[in-house]
PDB file of N, CA and C in Angstrom:
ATOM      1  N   UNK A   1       0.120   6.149   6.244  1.00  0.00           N
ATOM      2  CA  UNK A   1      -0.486   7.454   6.345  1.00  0.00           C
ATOM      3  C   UNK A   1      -0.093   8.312   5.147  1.00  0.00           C
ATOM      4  N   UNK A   2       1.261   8.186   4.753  1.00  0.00           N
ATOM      5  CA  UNK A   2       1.388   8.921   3.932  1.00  0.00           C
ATOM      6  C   UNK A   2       1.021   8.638   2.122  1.00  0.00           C
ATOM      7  N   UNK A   3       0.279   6.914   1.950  1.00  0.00           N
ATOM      8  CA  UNK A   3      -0.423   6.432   1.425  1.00  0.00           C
ATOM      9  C   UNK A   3      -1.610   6.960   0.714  1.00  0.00           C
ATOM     10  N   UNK A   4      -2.152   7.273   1.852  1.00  0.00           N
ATOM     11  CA  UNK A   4      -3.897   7.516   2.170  1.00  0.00           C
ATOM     12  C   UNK A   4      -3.831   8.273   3.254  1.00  0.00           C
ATOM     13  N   UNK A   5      -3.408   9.932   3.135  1.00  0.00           N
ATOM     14  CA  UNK A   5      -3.678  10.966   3.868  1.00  0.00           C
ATOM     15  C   UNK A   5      -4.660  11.217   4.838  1.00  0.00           C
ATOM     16  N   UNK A   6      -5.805  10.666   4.093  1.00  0.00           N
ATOM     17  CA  UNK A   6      -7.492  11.322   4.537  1.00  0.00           C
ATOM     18  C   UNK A   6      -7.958  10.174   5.440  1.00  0.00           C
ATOM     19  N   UNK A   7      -7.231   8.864   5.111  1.00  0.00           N
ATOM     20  CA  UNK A   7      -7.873   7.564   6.132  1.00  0.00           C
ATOM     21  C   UNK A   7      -7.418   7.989   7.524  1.00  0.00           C
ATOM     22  N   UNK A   8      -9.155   7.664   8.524  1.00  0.00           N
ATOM     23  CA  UNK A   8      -8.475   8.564   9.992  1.00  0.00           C
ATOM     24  C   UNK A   8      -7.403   7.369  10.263  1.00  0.00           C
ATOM     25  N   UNK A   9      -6.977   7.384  11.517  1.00  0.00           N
ATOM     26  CA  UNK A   9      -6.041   7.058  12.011  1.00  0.00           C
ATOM     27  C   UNK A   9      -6.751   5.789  12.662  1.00  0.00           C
ATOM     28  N   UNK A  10      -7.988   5.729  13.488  1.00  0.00           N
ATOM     29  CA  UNK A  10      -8.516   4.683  14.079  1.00  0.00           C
ATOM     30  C   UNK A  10      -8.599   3.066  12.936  1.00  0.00           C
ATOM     31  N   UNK A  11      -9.098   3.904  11.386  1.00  0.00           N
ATOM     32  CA  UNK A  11      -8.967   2.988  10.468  1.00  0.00           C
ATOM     33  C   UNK A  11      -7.517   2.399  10.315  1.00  0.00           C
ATOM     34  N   UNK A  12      -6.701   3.058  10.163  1.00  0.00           N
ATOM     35  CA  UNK A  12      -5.664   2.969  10.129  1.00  0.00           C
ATOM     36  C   UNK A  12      -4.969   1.481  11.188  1.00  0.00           C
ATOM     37  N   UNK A  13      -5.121   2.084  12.343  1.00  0.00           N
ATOM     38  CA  UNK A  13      -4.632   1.029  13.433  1.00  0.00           C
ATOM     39  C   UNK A  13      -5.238  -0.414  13.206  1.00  0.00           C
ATOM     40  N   UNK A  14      -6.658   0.103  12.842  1.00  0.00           N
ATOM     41  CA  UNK A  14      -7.411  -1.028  13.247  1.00  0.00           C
ATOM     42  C   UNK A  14      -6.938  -2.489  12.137  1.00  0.00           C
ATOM     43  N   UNK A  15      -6.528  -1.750  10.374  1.00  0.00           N
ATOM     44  CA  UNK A  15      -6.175  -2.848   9.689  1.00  0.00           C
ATOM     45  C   UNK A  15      -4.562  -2.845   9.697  1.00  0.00           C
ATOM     46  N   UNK A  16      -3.873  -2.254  10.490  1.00  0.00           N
ATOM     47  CA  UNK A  16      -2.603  -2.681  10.866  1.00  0.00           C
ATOM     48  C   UNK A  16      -2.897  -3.972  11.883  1.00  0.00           C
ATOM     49  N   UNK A  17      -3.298  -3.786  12.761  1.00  0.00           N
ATOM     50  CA  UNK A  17      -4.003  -5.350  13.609  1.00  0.00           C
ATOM     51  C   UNK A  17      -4.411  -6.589  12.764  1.00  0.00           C
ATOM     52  N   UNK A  18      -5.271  -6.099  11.614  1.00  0.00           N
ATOM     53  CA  UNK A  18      -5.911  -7.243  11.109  1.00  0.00           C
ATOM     54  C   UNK A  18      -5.291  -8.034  10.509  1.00  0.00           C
ATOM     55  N   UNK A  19      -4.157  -7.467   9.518  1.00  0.00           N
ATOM     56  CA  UNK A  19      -3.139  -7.775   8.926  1.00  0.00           C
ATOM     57  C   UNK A  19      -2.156  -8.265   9.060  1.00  0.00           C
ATOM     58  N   UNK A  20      -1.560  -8.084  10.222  1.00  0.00           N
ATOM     59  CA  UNK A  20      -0.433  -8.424  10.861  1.00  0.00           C
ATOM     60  C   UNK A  20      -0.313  -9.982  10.820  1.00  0.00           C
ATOM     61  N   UNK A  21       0.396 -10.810  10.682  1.00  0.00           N
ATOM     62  CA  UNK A  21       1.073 -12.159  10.703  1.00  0.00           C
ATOM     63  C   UNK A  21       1.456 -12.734  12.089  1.00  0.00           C
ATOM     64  N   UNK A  22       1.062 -12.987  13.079  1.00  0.00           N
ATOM     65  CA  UNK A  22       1.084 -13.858  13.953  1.00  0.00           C
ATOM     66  C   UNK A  22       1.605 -15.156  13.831  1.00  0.00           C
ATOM     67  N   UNK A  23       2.794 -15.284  14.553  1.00  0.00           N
ATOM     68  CA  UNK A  23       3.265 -16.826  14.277  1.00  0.00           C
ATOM     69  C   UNK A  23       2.587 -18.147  14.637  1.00  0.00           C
ATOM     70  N   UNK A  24       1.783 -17.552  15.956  1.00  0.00           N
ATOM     71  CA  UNK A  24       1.280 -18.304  16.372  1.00  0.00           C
ATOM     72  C   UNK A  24      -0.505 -18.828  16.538  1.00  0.00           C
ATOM     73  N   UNK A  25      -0.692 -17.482  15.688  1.00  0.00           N
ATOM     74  CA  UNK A  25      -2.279 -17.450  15.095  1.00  0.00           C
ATOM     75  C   UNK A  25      -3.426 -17.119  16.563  1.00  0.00           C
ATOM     76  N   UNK A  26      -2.903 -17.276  18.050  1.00  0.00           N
ATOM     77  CA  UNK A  26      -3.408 -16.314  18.676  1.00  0.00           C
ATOM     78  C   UNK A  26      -3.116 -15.097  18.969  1.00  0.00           C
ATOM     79  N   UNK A  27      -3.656 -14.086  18.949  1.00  0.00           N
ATOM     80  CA  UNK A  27      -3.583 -12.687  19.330  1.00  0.00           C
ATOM     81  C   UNK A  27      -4.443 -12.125  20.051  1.00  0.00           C
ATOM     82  N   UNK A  28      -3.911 -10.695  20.748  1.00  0.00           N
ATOM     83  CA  UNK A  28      -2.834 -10.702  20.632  1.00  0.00           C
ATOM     84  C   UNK A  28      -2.235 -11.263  22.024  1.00  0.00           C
ATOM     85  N   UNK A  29      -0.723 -11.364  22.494  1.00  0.00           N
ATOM     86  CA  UNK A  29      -0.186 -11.830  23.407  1.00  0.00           C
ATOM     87  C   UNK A  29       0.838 -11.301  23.683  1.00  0.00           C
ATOM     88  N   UNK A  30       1.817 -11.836  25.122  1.00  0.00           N
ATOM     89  CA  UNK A  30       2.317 -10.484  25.877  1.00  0.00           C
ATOM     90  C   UNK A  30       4.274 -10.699  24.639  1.00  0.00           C
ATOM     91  N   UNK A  31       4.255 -11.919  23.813  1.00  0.00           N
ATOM     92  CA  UNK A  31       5.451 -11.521  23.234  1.00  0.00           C
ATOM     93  C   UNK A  31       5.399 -11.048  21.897  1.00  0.00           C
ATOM     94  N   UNK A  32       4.200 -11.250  20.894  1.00  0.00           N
ATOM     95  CA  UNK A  32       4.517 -10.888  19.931  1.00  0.00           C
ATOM     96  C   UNK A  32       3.138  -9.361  19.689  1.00  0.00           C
ATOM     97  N   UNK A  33       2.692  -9.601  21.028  1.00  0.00           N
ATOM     98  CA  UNK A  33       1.104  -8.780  20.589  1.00  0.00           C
ATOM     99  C   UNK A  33       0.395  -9.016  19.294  1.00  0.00           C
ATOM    100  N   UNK A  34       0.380  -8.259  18.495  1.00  0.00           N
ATOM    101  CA  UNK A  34      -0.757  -8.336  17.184  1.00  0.00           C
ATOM    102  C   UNK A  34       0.132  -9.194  15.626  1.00  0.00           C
ATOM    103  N   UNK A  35       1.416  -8.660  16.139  1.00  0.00           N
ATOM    104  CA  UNK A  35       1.783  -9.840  14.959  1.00  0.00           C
ATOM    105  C   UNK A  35       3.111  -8.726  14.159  1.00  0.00           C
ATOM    106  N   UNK A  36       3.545  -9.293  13.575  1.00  0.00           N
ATOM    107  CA  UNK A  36       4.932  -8.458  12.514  1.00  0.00           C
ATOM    108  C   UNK A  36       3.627  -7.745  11.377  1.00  0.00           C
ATOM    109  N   UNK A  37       3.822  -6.785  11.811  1.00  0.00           N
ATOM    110  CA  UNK A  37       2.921  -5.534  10.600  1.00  0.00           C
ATOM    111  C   UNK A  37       3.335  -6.132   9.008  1.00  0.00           C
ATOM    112  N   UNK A  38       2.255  -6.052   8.142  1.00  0.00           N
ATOM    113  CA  UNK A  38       2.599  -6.045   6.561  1.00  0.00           C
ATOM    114  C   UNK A  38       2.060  -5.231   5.782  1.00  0.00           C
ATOM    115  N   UNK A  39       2.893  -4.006   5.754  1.00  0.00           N
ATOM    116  CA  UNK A  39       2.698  -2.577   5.223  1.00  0.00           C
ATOM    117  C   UNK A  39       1.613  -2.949   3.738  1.00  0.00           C
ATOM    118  N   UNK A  40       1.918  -3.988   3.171  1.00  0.00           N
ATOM    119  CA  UNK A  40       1.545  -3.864   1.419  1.00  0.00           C
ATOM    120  C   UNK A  40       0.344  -4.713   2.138  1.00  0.00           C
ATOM    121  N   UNK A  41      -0.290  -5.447   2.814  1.00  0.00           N
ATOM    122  CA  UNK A  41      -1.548  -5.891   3.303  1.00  0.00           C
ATOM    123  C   UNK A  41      -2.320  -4.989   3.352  1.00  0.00           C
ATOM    124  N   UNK A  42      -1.578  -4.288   4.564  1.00  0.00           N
ATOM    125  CA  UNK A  42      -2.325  -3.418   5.343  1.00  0.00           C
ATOM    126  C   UNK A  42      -2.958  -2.415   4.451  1.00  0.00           C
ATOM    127  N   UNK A  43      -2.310  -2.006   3.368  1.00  0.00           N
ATOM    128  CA  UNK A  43      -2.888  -0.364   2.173  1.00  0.00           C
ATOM    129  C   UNK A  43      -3.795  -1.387   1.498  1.00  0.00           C
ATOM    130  N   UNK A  44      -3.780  -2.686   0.868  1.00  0.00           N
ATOM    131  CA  UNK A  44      -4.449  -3.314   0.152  1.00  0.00           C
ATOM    132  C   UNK A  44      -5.796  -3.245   0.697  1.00  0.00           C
ATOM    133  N   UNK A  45      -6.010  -3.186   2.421  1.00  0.00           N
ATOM    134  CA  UNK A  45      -6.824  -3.695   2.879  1.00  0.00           C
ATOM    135  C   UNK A  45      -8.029  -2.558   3.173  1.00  0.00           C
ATOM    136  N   UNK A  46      -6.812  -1.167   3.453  1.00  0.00           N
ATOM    137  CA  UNK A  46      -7.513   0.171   3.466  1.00  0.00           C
ATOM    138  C   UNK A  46      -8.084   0.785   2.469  1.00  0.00           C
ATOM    139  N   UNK A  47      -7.713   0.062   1.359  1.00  0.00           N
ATOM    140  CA  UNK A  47      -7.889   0.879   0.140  1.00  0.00           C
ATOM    141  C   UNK A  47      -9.098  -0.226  -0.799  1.00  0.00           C
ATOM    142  N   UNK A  48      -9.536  -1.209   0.156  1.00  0.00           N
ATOM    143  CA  UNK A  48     -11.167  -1.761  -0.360  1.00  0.00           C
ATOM    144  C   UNK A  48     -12.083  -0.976   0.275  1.00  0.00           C
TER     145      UNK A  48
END
């Protein structure tokens, strides 16, 4: 957020999800849910 001020927040969540690393490549689930977040993905991904 403090990245990209103006990106709403829904964008926001939504490529924190996309991004995320799953060990187990289904998502999400009740131990890891969506996956270990990857901050430098995630701006790469907001910022196409």
């Amino acid at each position: 957020m403090a990245a990209m001020p103006e990106a709403p927040v829904a964008d926001i969540i939504e490529v924190l999800k996309e991004t995320a690393k799953h060990p187990t490549g289904k998502r999400p689930d009740n131990r890891w849910g969506f996956g270990v977040i990857r901050p430098a993905e995630a701006l790469k991904a907001l910022q196409s």
